[in-house]
C-alpha atoms as a PDB file:
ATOM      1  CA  UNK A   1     125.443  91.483  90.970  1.00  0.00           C
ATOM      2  CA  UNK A   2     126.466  92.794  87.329  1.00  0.00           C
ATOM      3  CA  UNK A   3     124.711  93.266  84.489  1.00  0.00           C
ATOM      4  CA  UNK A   4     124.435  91.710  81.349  1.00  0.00           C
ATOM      5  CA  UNK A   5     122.832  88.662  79.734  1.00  0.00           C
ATOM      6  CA  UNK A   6     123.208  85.488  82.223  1.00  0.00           C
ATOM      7  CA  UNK A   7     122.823  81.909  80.307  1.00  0.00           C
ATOM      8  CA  UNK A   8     120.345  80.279  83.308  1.00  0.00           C
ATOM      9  CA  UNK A   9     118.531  83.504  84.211  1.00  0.00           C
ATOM     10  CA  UNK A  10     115.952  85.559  82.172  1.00  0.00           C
ATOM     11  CA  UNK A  11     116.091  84.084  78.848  1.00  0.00           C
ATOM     12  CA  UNK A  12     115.744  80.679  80.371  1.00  0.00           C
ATOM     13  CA  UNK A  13     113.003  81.289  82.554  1.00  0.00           C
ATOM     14  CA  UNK A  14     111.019  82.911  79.507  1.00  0.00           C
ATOM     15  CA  UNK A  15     110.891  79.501  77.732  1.00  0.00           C
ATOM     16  CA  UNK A  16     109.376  77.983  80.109  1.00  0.00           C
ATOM     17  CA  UNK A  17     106.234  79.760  78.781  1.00  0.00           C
ATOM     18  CA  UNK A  18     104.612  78.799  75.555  1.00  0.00           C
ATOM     19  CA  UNK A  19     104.155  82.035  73.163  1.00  0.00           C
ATOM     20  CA  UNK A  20     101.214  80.897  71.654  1.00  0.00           C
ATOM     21  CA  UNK A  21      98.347  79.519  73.412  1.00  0.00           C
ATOM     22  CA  UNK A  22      97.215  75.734  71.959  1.00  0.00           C
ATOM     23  CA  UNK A  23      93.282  76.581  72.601  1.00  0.00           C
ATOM     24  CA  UNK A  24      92.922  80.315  71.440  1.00  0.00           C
ATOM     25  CA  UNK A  25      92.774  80.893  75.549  1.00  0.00           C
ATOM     26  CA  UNK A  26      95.593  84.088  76.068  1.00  0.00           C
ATOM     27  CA  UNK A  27      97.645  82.818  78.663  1.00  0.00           C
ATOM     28  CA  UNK A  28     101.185  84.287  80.854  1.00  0.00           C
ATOM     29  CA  UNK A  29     104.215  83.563  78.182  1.00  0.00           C
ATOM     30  CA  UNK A  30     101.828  84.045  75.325  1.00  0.00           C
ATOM     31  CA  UNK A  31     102.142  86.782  72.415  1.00  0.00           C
ATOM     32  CA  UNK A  32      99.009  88.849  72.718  1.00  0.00           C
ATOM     33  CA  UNK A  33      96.638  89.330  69.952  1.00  0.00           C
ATOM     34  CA  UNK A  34      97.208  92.356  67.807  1.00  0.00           C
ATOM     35  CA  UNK A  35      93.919  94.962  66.701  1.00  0.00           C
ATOM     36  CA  UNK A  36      93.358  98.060  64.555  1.00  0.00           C
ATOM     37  CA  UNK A  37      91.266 100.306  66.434  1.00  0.00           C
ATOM     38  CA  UNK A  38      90.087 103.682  66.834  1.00  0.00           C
ATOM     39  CA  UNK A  39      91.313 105.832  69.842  1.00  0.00           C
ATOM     40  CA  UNK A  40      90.956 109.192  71.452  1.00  0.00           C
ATOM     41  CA  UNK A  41      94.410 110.362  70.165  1.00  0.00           C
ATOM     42  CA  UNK A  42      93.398 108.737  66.310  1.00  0.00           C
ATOM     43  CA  UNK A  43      92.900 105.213  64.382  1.00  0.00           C
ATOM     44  CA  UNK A  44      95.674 102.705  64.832  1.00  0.00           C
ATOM     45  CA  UNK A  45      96.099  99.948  62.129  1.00  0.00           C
ATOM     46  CA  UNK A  46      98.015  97.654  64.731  1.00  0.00           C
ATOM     47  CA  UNK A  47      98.018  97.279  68.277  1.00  0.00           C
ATOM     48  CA  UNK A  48     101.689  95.686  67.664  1.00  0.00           C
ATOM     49  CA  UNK A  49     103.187  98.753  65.835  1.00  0.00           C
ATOM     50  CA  UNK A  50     102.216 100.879  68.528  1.00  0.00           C
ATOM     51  CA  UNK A  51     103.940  99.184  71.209  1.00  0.00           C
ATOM     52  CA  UNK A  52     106.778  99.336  68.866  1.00  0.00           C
ATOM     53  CA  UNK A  53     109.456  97.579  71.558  1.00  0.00           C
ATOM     54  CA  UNK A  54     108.226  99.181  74.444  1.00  0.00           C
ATOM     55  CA  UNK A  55     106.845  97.856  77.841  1.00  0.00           C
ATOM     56  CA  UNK A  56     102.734  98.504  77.740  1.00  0.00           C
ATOM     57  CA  UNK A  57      99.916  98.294  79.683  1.00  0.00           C
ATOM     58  CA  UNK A  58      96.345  97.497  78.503  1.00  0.00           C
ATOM     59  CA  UNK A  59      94.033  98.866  80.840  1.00  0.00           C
ATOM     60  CA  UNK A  60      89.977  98.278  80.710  1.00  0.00           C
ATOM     61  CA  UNK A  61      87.203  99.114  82.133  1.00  0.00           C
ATOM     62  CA  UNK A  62      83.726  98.063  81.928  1.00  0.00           C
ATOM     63  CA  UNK A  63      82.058 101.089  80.893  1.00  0.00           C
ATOM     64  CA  UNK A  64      81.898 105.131  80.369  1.00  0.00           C
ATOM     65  CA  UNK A  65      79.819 107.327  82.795  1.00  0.00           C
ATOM     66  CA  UNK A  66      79.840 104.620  85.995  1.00  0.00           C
ATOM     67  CA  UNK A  67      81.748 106.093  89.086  1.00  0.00           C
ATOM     68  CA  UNK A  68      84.122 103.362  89.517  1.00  0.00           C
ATOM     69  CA  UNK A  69      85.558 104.018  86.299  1.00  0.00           C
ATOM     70  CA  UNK A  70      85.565 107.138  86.589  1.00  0.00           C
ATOM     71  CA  UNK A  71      87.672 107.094  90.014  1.00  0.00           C
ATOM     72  CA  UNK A  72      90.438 104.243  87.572  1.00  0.00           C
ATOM     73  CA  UNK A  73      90.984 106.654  84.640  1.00  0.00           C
ATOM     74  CA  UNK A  74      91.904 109.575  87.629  1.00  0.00           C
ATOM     75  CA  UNK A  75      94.181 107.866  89.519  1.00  0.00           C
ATOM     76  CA  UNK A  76      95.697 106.498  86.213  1.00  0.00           C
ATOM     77  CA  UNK A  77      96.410 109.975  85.148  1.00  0.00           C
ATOM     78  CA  UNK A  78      98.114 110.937  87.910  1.00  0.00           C
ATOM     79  CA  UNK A  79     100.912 108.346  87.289  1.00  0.00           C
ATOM     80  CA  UNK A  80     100.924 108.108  83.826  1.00  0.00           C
ATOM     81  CA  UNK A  81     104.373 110.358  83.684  1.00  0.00           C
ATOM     82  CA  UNK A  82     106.104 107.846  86.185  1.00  0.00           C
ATOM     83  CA  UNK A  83     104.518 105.001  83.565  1.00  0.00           C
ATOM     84  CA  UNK A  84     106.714 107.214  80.819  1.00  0.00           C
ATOM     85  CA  UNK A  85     109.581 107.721  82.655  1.00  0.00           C
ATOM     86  CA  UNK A  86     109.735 103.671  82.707  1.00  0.00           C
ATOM     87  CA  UNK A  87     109.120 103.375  79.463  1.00  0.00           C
ATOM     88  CA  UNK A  88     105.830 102.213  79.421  1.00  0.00           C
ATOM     89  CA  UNK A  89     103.444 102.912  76.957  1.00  0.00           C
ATOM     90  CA  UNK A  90      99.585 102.687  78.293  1.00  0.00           C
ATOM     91  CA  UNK A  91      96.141 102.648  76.498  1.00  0.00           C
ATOM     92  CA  UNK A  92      92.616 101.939  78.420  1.00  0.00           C
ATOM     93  CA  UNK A  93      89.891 100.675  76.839  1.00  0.00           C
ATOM     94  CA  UNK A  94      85.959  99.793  77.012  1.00  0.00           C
ATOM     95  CA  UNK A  95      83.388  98.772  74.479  1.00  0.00           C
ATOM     96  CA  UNK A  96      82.016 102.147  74.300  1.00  0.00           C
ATOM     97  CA  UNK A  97      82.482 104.750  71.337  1.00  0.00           C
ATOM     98  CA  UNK A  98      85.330 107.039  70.879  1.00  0.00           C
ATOM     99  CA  UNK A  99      82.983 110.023  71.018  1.00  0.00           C
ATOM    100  CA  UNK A 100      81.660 108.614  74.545  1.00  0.00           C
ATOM    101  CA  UNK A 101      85.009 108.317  75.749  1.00  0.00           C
ATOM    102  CA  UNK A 102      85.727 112.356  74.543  1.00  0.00           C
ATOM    103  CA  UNK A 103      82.715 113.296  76.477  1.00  0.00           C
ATOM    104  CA  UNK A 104      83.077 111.309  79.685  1.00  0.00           C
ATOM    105  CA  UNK A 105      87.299 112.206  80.072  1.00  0.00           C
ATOM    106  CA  UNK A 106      85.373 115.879  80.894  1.00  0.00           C
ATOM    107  CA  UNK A 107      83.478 114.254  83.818  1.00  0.00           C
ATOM    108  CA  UNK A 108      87.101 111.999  85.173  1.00  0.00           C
ATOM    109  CA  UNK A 109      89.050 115.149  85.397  1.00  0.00           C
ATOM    110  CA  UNK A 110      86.373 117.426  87.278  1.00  0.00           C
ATOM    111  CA  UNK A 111      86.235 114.455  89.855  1.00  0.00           C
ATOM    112  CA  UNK A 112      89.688 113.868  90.763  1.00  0.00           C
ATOM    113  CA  UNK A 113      90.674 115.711  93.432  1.00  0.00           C
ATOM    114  CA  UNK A 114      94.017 116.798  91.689  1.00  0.00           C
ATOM    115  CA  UNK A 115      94.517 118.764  88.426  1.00  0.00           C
ATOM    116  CA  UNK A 116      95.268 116.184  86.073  1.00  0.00           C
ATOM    117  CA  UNK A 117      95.086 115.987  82.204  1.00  0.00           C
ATOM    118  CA  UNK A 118      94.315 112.361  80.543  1.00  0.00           C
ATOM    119  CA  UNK A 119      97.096 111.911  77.976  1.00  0.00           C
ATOM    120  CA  UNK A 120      97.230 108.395  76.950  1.00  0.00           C
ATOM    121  CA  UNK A 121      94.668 106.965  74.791  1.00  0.00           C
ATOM    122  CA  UNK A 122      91.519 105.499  75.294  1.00  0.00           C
ATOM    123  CA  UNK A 123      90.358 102.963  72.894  1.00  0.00           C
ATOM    124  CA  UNK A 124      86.859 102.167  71.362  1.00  0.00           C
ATOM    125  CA  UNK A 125      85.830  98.939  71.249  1.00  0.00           C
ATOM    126  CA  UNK A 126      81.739  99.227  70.449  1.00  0.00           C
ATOM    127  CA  UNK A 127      81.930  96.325  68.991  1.00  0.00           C
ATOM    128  CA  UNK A 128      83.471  93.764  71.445  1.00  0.00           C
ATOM    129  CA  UNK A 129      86.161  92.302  69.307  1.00  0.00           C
ATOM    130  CA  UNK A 130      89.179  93.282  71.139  1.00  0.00           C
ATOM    131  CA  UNK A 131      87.269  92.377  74.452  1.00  0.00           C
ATOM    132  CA  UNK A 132      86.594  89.042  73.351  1.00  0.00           C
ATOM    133  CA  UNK A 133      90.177  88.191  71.778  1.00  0.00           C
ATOM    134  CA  UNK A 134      91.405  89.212  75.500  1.00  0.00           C
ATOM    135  CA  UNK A 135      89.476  86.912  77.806  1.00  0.00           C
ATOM    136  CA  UNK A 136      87.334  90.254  79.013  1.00  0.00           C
ATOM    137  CA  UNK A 137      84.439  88.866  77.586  1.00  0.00           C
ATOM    138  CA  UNK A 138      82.874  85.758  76.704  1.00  0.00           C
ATOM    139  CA  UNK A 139      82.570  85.320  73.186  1.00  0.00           C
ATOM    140  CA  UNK A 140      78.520  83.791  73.295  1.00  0.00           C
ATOM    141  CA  UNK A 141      78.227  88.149  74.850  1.00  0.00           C
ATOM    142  CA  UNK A 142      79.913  89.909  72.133  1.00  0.00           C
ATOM    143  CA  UNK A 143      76.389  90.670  70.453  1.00  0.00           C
ATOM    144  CA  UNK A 144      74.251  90.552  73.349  1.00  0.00           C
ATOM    145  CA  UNK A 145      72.017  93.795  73.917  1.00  0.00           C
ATOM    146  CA  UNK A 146      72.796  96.018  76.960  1.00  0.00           C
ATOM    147  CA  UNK A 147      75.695  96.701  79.427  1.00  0.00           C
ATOM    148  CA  UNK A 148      78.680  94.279  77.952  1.00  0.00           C
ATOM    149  CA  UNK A 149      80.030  94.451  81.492  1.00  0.00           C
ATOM    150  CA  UNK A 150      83.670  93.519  80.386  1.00  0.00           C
ATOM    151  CA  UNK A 151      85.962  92.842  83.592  1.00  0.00           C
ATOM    152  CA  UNK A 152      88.585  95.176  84.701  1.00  0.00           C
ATOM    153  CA  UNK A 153      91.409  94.031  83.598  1.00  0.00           C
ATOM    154  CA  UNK A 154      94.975  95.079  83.571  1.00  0.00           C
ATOM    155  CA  UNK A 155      97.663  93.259  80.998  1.00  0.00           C
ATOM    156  CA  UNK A 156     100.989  94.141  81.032  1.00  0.00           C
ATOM    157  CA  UNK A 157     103.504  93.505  78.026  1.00  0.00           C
ATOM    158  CA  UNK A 158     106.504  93.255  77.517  1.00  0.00           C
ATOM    159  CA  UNK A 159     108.956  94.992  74.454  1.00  0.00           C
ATOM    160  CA  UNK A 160     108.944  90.813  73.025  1.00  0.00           C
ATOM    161  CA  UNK A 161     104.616  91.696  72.902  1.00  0.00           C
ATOM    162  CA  UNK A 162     104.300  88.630  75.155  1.00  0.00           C
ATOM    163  CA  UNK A 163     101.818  88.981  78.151  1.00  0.00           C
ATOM    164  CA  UNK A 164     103.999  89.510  81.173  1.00  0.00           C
ATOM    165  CA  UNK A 165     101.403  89.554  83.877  1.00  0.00           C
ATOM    166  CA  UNK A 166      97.596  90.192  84.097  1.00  0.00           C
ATOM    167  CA  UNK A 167      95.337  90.716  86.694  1.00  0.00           C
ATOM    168  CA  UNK A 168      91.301  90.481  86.516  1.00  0.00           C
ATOM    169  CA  UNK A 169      88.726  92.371  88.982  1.00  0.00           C
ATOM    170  CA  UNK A 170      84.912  92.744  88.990  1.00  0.00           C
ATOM    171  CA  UNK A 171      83.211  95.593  88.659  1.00  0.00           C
ATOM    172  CA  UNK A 172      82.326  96.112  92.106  1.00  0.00           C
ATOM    173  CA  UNK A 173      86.007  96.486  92.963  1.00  0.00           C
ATOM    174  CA  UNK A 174      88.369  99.605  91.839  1.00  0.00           C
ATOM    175  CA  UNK A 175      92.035  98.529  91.297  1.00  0.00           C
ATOM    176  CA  UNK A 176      94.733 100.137  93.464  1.00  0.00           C
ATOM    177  CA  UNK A 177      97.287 102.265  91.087  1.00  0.00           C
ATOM    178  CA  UNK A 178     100.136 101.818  93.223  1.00  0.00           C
ATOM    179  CA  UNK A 179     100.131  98.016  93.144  1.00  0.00           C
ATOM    180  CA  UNK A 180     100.100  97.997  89.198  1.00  0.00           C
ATOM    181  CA  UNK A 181     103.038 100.317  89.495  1.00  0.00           C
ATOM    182  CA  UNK A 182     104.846  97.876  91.623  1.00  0.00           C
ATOM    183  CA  UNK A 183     104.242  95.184  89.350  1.00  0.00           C
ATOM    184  CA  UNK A 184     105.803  97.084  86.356  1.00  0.00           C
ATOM    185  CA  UNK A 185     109.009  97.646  88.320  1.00  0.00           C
ATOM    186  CA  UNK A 186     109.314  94.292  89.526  1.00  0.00           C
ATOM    187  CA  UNK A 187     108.765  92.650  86.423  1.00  0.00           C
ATOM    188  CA  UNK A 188     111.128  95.190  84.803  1.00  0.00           C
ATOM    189  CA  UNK A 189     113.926  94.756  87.535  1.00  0.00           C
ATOM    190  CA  UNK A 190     113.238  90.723  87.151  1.00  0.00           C
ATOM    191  CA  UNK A 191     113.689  90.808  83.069  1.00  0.00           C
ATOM    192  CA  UNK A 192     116.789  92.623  83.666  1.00  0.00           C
ATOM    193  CA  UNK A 193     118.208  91.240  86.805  1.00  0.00           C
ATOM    194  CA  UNK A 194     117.018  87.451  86.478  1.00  0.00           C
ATOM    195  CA  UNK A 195     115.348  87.531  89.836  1.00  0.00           C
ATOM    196  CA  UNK A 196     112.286  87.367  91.298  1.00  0.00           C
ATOM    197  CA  UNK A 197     110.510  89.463  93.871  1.00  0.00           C
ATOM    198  CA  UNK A 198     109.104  87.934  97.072  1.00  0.00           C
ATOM    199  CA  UNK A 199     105.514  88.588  98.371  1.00  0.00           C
ATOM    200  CA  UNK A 200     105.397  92.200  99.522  1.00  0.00           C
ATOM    201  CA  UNK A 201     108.115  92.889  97.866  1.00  0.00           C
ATOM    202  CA  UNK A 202     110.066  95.437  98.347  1.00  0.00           C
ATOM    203  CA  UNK A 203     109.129  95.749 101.955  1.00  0.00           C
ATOM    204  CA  UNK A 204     110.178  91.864 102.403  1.00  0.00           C
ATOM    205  CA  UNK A 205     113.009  90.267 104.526  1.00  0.00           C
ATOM    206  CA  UNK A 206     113.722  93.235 106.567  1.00  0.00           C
ATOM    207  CA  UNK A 207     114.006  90.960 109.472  1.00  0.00           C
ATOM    208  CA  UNK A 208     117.437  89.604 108.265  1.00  0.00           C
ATOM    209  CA  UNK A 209     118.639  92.678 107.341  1.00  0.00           C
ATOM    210  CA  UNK A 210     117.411  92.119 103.393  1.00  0.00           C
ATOM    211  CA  UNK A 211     115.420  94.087 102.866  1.00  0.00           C
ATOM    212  CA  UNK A 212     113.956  94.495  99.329  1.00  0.00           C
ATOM    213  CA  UNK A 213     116.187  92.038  97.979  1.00  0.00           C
ATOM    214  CA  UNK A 214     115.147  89.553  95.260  1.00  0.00           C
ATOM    215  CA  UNK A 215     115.430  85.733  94.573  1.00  0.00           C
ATOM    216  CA  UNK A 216     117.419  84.510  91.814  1.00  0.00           C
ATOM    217  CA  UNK A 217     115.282  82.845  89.275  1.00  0.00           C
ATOM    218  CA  UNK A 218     114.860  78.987  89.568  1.00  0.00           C
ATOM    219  CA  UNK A 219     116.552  78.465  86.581  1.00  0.00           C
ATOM    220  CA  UNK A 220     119.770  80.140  87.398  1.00  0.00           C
ATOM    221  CA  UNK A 221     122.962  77.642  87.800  1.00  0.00           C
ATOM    222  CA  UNK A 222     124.770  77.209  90.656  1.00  0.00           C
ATOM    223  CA  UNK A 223     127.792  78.492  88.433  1.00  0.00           C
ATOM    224  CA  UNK A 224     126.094  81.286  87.107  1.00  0.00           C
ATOM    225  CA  UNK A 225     124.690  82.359  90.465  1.00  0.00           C
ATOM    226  CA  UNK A 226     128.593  82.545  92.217  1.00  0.00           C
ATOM    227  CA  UNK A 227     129.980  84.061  88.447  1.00  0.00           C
ATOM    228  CA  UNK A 228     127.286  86.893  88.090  1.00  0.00           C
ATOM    229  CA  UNK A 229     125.031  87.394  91.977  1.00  0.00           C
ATOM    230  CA  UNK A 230     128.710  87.596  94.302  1.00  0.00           C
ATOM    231  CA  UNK A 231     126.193  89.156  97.181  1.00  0.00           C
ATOM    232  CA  UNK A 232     124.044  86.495  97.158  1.00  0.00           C
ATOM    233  CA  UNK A 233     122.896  85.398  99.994  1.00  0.00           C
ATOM    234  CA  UNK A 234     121.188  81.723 100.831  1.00  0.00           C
ATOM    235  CA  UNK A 235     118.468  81.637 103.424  1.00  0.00           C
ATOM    236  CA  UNK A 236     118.943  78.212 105.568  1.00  0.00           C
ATOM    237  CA  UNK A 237     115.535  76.399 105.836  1.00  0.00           C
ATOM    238  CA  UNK A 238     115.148  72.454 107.127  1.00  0.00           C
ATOM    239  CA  UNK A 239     114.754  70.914 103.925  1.00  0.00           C
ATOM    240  CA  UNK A 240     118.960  71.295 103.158  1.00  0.00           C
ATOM    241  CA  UNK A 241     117.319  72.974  99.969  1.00  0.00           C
ATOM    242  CA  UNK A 242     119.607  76.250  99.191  1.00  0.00           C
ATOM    243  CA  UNK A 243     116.731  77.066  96.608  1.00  0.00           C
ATOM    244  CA  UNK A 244     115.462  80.883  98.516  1.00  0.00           C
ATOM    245  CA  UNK A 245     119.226  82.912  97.161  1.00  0.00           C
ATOM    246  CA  UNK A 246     118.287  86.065  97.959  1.00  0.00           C
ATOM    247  CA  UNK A 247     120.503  88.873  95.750  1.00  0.00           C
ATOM    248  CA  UNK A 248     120.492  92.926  96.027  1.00  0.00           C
ATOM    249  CA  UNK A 249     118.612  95.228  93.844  1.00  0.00           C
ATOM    250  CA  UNK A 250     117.837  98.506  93.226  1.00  0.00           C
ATOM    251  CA  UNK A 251     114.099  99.488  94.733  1.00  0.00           C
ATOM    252  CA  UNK A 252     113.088 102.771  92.719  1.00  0.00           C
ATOM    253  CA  UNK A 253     112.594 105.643  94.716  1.00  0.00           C
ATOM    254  CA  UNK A 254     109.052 106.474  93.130  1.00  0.00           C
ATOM    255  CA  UNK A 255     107.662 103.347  94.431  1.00  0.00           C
ATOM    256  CA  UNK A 256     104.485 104.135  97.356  1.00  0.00           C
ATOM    257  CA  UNK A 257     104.756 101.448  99.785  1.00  0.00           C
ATOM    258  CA  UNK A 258     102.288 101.908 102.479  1.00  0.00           C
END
């Protein structure tokens, strides 16, 4: 397939999703709220500016000093370069202090078992604005005494500042680092490439020789799928439907498929 802007494909898709939520409830499509805040690397007056057109990745966790946690931030070092490299910009946060965060980051590197550093910043949210404005925490909480307890939650966003995907785990359950990497490049690949990635993607269709190939999006033409995806390739199912036009694409070499 070529490059370049296709009338059906990416931009089409995108307005399929409303970019600002009716209810206050931040939904997929929607432009997420903006924050001042202090951080481990200094005070930001807007959440917005610092994205500044970039891909980023919110990344909380319930609390300072709990071993889950602890095991997150670790394994979040180690592919924060990769996260760079992509052109991602990524920021954790919890409703603890700053100065709890400094202290703690001492305790996340001695645990991991490889020599990492913690470069990206860490914000403070003590008092449970930001928490609440993202879904992490119900608002009748935000000045309830004791452990806030805010989900782990992962938001990625895209260079437009609308929420591109998000995913939401309890506290009992550590998220796996190599499946938030492979959502970054397929959303990446799919903003670019008006497609979208099948489930298990890329280690999908290998049985037709396809493998880690993408759909087109639903919204791409007939005419614009022949003009711009000339590999394309329809997969034949009973329903006479050619709807599942699977199209090449480049898998990155960094991805850890296991």
């Amino acid at each position: 397939m070529t490059d370049g802007a296709i009338p059906s494909g990416t931009d089409a898709y995108g307005k399929l999703y409303e970019p600002k939520s009716s209810d206050g409830v931040l939904r997929l499509g929607n432009i997420v709220p903006d924050f001042a805040a202090d951080t481990t690397q200094g005070h930001w007056d807007s959440w917005h500016q610092w994205i500044d057109g970039h891909w980023a990745i919110l990344f909380s966790h319930p609390a300072d000093f709990t071993p889950v946690c602890t095991t997150e931030i670790g394994r979040l070092a180690l592919k924060y370069a990769t996260l760079q490299e992509k052109g991602v910009k990524l920021a954790t946060l919890s409703c603890d202090s700053v100065d709890s965060h400094s202290r703690w980051l001492s305790d996340v590197v001695a645990h991991c078992e490889n020599k990492v550093t913690v470069d990206f910043p860490i914000i403070g949210d003590p008092s449970r604005e930001i928490a609440v404005k993202y879904g992490m925490l119900d608002p009748a909480m935000k000045d309830v005494e004791g452990l806030p307890l805010t989900i782990r939650a992962v938001f990625i966003i895209g260079p437009d500042k609308k929420l591109k995907l998000a995913l939401n785990y309890p506290a009992s359950v550590g998220r796996n680092m190599d499946e938030i990497m492979r959502c970054v490049d397929a959303l990446q690949i799919s903003a670019k490439k008006s497609v979208a990635m099948p489930a298990n993607w890329p280690n999908n269709h290998d049985s037709i020789g396809k493998k880690g190939w993408a759909f087109l999006l639903p919204t791409v033409t007939p005419e614009d799928a022949k003009k711009h995806f000339p590999d394309m390739h329809t997969c034949q199912v009973p329903s006479g439907i050619e709807y599942l036009r699977l199209t090449q694409v480049d898998v990155p070499k960094n991805y850890s498929s296991k």
